[in-house]
C-alpha atoms as a PDB file:
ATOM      1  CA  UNK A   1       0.000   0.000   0.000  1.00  0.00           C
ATOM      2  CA  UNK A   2       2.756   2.199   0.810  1.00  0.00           C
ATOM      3  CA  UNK A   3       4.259   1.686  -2.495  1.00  0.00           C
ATOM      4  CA  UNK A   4       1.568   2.115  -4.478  1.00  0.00           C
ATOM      5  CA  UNK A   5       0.703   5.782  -2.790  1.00  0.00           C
ATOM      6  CA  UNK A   6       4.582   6.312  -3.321  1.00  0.00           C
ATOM      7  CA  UNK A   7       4.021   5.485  -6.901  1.00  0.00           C
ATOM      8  CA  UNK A   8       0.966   7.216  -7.390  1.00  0.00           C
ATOM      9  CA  UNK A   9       2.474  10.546  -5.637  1.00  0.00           C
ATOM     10  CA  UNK A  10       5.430  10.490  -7.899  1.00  0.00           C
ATOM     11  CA  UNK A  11       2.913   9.955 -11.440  1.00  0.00           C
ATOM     12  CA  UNK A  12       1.055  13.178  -9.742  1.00  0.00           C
ATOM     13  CA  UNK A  13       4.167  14.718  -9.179  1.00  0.00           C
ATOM     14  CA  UNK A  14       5.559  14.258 -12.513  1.00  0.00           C
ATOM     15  CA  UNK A  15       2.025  14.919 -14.183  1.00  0.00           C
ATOM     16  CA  UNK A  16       2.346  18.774 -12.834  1.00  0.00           C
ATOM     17  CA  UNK A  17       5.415  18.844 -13.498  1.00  0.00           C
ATOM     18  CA  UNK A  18       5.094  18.595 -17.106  1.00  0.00           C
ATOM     19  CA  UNK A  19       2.302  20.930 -16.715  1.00  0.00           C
ATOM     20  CA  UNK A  20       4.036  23.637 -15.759  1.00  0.00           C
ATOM     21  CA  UNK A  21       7.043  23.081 -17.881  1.00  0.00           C
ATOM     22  CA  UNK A  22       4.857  23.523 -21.000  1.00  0.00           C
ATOM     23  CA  UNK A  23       3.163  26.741 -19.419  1.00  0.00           C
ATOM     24  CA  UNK A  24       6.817  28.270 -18.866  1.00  0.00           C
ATOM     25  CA  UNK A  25       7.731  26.447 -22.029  1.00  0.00           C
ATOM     26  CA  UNK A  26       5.038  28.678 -24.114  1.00  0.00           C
ATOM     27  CA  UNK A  27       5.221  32.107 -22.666  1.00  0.00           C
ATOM     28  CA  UNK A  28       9.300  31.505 -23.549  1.00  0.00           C
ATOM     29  CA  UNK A  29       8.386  30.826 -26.968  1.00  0.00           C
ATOM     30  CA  UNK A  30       5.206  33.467 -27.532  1.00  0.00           C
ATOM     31  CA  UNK A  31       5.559  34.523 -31.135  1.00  0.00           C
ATOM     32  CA  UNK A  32       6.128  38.280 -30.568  1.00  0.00           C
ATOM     33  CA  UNK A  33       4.469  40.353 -33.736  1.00  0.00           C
ATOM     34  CA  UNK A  34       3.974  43.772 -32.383  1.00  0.00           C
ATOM     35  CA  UNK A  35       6.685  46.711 -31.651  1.00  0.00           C
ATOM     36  CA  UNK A  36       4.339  47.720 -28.661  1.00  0.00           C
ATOM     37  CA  UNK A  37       6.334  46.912 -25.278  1.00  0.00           C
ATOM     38  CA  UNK A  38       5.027  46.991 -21.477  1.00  0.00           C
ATOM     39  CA  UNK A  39       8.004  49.467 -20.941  1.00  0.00           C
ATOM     40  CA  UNK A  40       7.872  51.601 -23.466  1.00  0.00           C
ATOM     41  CA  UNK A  41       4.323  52.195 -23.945  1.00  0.00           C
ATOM     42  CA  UNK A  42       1.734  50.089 -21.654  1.00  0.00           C
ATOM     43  CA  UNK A  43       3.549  51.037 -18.227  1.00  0.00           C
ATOM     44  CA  UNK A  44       3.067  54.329 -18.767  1.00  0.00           C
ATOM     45  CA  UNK A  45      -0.844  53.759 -19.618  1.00  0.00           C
ATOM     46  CA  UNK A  46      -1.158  51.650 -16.397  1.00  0.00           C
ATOM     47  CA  UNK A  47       0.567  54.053 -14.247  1.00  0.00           C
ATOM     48  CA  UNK A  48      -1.712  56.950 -15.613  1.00  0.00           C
ATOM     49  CA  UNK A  49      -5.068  55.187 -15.814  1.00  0.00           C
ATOM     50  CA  UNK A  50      -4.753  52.246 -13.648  1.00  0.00           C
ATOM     51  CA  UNK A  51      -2.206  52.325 -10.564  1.00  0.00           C
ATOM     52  CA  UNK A  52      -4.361  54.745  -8.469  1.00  0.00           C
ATOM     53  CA  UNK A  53      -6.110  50.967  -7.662  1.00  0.00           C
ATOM     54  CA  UNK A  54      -3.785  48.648  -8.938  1.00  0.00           C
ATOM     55  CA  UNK A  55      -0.751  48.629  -6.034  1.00  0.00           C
ATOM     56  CA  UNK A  56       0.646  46.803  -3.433  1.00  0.00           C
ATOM     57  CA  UNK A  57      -2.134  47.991  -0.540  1.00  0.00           C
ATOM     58  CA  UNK A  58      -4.335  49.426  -3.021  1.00  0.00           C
ATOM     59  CA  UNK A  59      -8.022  48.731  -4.025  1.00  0.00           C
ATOM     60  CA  UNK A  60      -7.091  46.158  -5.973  1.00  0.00           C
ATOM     61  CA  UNK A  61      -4.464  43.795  -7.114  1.00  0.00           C
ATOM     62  CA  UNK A  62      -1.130  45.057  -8.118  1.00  0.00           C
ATOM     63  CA  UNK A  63       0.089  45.836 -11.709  1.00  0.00           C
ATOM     64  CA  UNK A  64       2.667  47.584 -11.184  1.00  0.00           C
ATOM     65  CA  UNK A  65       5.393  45.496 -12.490  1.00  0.00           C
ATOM     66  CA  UNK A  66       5.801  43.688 -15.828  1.00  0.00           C
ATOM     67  CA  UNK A  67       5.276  40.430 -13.649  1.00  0.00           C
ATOM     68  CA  UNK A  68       2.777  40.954 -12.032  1.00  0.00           C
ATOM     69  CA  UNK A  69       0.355  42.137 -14.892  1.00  0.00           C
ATOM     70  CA  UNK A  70       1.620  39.355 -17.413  1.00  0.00           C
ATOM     71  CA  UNK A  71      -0.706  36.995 -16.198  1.00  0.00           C
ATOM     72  CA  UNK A  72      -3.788  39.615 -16.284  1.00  0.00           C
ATOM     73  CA  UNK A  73      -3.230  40.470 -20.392  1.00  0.00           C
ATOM     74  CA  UNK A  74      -6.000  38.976 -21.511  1.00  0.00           C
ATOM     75  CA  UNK A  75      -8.824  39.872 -19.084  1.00  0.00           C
ATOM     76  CA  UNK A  76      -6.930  43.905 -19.093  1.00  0.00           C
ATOM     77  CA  UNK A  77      -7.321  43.682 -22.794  1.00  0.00           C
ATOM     78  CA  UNK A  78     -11.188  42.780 -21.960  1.00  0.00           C
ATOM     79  CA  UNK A  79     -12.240  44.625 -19.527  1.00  0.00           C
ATOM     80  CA  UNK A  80     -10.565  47.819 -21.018  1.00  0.00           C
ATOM     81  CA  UNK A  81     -12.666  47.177 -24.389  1.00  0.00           C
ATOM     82  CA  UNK A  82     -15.924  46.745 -22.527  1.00  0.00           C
ATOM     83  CA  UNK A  83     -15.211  49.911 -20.967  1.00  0.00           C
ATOM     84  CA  UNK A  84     -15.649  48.719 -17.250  1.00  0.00           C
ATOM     85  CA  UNK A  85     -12.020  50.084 -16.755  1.00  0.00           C
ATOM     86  CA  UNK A  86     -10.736  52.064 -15.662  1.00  0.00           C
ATOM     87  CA  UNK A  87     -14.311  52.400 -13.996  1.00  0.00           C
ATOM     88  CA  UNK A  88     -15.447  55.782 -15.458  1.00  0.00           C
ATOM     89  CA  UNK A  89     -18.986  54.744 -15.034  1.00  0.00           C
ATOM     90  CA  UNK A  90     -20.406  56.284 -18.153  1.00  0.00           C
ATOM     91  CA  UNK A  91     -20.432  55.871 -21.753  1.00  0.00           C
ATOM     92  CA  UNK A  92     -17.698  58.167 -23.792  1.00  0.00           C
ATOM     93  CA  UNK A  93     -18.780  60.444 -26.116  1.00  0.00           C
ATOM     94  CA  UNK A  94     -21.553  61.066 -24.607  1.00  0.00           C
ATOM     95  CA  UNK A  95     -20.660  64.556 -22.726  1.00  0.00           C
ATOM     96  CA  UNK A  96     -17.502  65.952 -23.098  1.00  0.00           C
ATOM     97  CA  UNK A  97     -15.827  65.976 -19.481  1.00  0.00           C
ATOM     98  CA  UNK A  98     -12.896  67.519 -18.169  1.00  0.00           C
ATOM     99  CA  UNK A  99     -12.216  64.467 -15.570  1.00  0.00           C
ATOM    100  CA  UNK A 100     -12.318  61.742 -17.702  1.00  0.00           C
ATOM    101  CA  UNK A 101     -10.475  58.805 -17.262  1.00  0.00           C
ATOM    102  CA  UNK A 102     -11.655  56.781 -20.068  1.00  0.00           C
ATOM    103  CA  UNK A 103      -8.911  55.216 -22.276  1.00  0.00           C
ATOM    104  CA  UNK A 104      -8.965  56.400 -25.380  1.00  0.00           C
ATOM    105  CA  UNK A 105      -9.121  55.096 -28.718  1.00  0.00           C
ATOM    106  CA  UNK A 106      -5.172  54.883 -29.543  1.00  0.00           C
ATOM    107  CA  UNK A 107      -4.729  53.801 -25.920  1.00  0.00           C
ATOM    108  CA  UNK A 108      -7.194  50.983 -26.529  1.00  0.00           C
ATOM    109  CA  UNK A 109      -5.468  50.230 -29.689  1.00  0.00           C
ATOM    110  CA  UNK A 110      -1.780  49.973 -27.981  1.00  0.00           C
ATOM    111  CA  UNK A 111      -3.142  47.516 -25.550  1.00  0.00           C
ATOM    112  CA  UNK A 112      -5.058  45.558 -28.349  1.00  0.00           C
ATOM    113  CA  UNK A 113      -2.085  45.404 -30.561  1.00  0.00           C
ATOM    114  CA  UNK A 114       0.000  44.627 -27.463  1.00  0.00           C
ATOM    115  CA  UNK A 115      -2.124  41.693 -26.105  1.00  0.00           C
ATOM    116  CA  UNK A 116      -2.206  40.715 -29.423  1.00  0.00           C
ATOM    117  CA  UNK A 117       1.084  40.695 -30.260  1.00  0.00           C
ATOM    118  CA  UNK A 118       2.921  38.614 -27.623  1.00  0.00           C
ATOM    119  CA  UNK A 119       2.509  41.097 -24.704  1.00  0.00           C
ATOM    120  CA  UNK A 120       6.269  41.628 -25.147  1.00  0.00           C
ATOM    121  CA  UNK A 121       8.155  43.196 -22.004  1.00  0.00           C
ATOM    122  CA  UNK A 122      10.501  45.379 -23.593  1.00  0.00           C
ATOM    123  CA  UNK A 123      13.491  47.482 -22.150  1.00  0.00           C
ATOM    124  CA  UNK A 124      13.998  48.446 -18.803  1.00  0.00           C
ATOM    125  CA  UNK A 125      15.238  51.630 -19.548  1.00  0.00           C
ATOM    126  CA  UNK A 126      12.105  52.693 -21.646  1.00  0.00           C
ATOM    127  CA  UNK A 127      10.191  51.753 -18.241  1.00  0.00           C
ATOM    128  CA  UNK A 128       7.773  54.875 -17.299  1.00  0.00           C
ATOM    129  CA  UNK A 129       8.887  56.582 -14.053  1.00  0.00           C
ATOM    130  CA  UNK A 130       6.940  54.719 -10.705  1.00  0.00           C
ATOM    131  CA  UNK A 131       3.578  56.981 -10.760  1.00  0.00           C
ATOM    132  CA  UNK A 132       2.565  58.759  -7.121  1.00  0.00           C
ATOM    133  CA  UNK A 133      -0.502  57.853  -5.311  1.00  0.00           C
ATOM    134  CA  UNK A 134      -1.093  61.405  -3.769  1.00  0.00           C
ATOM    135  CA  UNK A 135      -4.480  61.893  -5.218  1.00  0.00           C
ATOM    136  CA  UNK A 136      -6.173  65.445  -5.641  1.00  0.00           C
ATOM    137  CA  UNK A 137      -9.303  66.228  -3.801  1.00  0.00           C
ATOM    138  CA  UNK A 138     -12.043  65.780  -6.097  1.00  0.00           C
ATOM    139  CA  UNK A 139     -14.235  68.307  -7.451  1.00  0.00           C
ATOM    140  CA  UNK A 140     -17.449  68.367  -6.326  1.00  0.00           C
ATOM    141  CA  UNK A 141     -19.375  71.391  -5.450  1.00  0.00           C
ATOM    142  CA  UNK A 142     -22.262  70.946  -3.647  1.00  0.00           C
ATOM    143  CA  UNK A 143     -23.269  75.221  -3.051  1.00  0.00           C
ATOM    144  CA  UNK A 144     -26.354  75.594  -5.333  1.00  0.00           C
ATOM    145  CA  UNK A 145     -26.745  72.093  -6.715  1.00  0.00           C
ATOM    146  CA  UNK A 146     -30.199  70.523  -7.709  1.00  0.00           C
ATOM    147  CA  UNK A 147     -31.151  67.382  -6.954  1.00  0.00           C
ATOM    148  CA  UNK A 148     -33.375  65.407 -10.072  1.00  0.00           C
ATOM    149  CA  UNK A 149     -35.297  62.497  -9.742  1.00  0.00           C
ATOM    150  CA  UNK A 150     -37.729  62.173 -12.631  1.00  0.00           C
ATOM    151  CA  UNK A 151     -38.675  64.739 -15.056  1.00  0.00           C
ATOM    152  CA  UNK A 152     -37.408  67.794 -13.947  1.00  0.00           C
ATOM    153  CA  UNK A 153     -38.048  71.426 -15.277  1.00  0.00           C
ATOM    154  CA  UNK A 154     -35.658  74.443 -14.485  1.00  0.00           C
ATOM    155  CA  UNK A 155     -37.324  77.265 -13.716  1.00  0.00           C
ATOM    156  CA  UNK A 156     -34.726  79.676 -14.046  1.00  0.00           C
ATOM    157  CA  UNK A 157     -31.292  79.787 -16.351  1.00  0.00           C
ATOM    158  CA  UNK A 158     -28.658  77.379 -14.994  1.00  0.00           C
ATOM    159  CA  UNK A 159     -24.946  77.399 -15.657  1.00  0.00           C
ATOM    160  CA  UNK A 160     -24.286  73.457 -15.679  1.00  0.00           C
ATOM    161  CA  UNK A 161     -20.855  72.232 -14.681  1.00  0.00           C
ATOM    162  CA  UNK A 162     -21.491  68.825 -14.043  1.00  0.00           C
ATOM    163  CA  UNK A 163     -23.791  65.818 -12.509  1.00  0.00           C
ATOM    164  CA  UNK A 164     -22.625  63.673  -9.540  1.00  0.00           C
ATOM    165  CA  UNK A 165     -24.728  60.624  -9.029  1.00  0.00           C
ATOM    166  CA  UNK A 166     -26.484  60.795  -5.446  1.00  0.00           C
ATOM    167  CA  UNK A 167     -28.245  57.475  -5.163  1.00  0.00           C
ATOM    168  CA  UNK A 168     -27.629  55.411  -8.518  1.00  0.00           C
ATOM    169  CA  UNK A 169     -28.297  51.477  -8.439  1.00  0.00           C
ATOM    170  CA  UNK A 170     -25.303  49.259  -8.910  1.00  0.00           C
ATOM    171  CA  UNK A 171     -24.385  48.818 -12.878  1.00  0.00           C
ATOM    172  CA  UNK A 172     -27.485  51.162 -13.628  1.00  0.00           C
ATOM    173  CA  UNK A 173     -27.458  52.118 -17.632  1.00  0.00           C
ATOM    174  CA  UNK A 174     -29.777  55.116 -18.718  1.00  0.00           C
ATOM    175  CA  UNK A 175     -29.264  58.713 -20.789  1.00  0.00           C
ATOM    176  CA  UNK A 176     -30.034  62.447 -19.129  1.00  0.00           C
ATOM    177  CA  UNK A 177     -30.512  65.067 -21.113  1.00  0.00           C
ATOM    178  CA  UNK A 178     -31.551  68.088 -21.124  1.00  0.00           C
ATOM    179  CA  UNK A 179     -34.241  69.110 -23.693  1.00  0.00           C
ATOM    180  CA  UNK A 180     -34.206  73.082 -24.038  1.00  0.00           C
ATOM    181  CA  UNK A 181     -37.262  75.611 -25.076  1.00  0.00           C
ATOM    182  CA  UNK A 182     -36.381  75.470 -28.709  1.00  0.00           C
ATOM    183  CA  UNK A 183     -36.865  71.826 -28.821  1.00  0.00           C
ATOM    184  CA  UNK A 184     -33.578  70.861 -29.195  1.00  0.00           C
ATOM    185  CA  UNK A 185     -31.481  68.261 -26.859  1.00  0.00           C
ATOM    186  CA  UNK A 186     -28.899  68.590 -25.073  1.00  0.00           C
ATOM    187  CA  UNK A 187     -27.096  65.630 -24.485  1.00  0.00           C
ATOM    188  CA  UNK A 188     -25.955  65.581 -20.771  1.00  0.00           C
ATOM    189  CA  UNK A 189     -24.407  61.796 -19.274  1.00  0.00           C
ATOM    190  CA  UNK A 190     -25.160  58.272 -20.190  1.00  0.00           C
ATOM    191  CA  UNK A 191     -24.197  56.153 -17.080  1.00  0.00           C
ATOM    192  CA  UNK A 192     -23.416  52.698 -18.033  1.00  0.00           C
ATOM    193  CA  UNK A 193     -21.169  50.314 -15.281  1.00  0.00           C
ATOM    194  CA  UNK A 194     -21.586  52.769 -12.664  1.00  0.00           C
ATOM    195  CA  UNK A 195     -20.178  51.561  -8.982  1.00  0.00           C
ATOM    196  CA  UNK A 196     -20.496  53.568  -6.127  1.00  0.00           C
ATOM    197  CA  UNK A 197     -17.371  51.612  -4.867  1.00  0.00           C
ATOM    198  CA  UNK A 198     -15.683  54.884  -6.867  1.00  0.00           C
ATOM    199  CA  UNK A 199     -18.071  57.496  -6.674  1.00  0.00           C
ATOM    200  CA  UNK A 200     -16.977  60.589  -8.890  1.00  0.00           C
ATOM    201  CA  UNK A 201     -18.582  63.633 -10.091  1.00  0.00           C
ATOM    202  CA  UNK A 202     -18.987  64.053 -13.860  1.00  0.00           C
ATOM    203  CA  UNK A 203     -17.514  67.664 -14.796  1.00  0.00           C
ATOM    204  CA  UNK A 204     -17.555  69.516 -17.991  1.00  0.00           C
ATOM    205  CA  UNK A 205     -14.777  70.162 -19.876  1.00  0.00           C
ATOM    206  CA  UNK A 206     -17.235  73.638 -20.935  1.00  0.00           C
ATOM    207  CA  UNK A 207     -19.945  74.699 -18.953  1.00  0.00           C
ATOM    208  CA  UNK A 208     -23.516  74.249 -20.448  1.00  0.00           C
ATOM    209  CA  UNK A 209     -25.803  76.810 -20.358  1.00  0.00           C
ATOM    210  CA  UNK A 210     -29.652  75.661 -19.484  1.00  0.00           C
ATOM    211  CA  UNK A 211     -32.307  78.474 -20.247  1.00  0.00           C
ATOM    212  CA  UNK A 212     -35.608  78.605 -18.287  1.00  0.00           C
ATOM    213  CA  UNK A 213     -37.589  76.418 -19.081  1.00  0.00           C
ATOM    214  CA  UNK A 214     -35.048  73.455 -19.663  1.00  0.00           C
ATOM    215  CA  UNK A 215     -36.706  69.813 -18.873  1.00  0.00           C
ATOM    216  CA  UNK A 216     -34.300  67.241 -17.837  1.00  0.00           C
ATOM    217  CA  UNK A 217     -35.379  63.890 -18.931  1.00  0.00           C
ATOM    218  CA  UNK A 218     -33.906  60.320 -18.317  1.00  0.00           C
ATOM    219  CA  UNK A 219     -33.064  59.840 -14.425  1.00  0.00           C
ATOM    220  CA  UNK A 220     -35.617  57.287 -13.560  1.00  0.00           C
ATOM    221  CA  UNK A 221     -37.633  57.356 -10.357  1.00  0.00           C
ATOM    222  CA  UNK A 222     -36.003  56.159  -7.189  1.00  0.00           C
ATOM    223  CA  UNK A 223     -32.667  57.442  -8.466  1.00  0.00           C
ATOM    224  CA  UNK A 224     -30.745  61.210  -7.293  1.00  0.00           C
ATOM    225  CA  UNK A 225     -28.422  63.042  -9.696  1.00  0.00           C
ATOM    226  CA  UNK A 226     -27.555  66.435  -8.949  1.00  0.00           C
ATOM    227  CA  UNK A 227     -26.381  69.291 -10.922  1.00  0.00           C
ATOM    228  CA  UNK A 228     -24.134  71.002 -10.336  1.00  0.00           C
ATOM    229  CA  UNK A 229     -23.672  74.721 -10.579  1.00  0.00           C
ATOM    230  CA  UNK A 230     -20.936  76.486 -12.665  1.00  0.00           C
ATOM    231  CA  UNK A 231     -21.078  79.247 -10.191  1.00  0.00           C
ATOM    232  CA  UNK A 232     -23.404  79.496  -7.132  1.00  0.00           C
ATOM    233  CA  UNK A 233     -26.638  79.519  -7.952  1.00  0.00           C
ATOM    234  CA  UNK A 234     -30.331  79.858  -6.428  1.00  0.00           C
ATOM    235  CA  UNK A 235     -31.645  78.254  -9.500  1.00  0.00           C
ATOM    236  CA  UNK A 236     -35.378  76.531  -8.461  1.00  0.00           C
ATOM    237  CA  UNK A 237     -36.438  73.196 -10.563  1.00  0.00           C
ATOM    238  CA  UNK A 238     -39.634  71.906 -10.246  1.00  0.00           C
ATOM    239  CA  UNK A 239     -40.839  68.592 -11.324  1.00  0.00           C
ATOM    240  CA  UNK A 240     -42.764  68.322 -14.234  1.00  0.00           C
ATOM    241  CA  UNK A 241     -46.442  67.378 -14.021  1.00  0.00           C
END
């Protein structure tokens, strides 16, 4: 009996073994068919876009080095086309906002062609510089702000400088806009993959101006958004019958 566990222990042995000789055995010979290097030009994407999370004691695992976000190609690849991250919470394009942290396109097309290619490590002296963690205080003005749940009508002009989700449900997906007196719309924020877990506001690159008038449309019942004011503002909204 002892010799037959002996036996079996050295077949499992052996059996994993080989399996993880042909795992090392394949990245070492990954066909590399793309000039785009983790040092040269992903790093510095990561560091920008990703790191504020992605560190030793962070929100989330580390990728910090080469090594540690090897394994995670794929699935960065994925998640980064499917726009969950970085986790802006709202569809691009839609809105033009000076906080964005959105990839975009060429950045999504580095990591494509890098995934794609081999995820080759590159250089070490191409490597970005190690990106700090002090992170600014967010902007999020709260002086004058409406809160909009429903339809919503603005009674007076409003200088908008941004939204900033109050009470959203988890991985909610709908459109605001703003529909002004002359019929046309205004397109505003389409939230799509929005977490609380990282709350932002959503700020305009250019404020919008909102006549009298102005019907806000899209924020379902049961959920907050507020806007926010460019400058302080007394502006009254009323809901809309």
């Amino acid at each position: 009996m002892a010799l037959y566990h002996t036996i079996v222990g050295r077949r499992l042995i052996l059996i994993v073994g080989l399996g993880l000789s042909a795992i090392f055995t394949a990245r070492a010979h990954d066909i590399i068919t793309t000039p785009i290097t983790w040092d040269r030009e992903i790093s510095r994407i990561v560091y920008e876009r990703c790191a504020s999370c992605h560190h030793d004691g962070g929100q989330a695992f580390s990728l910090m080095t080469y090594a540690s976000a090897r394994p995670w190609a794929v699935a960065i690849k994925e998640e980064v086309l499917e726009r969950r991250m970085p986790p802006w919470g709202a569809v691009k394009g839609f809105g033009d906002f000076r906080n964005d942290q959105g990839l975009t396109p060429e950045q999504l097309e580095l990591i494509t062609s890098w995934v794609g290619g081999g995820v080759p490590e590159g250089e070490a002296k191409d490597l970005a510089p190690d990106p700090k963690f002090d992170r600014p205080a967010r902007e999020n003005p709260s002086h004058g702000a409406i809160a909009v749940s429903g339809e919503f009508q603005l009674r007076k002009n409003f200088s908008l400088d941004g939204l900033a989700p109050k009470s959203i449900p988890e991985d909610a997906a709908f459109q605001v806009t703003a529909e002004l007196p002359d019929g046309s719309i205004e397109p505003l924020l389409w939230f799509e993959h929005y977490s609380a877990k990282f709350a932002h506001p959503f700020l305009y690159r250019t404020p919008i101006e909102l006549p009298a008038g102005s019907r806000i449309h899209g924020v379902p019942p049961g959920s907050t958004v507020l806007l926010l004011p460019a400058t302080p503002a007394t502006t009254k909204a009323t809901p809309v019958p």
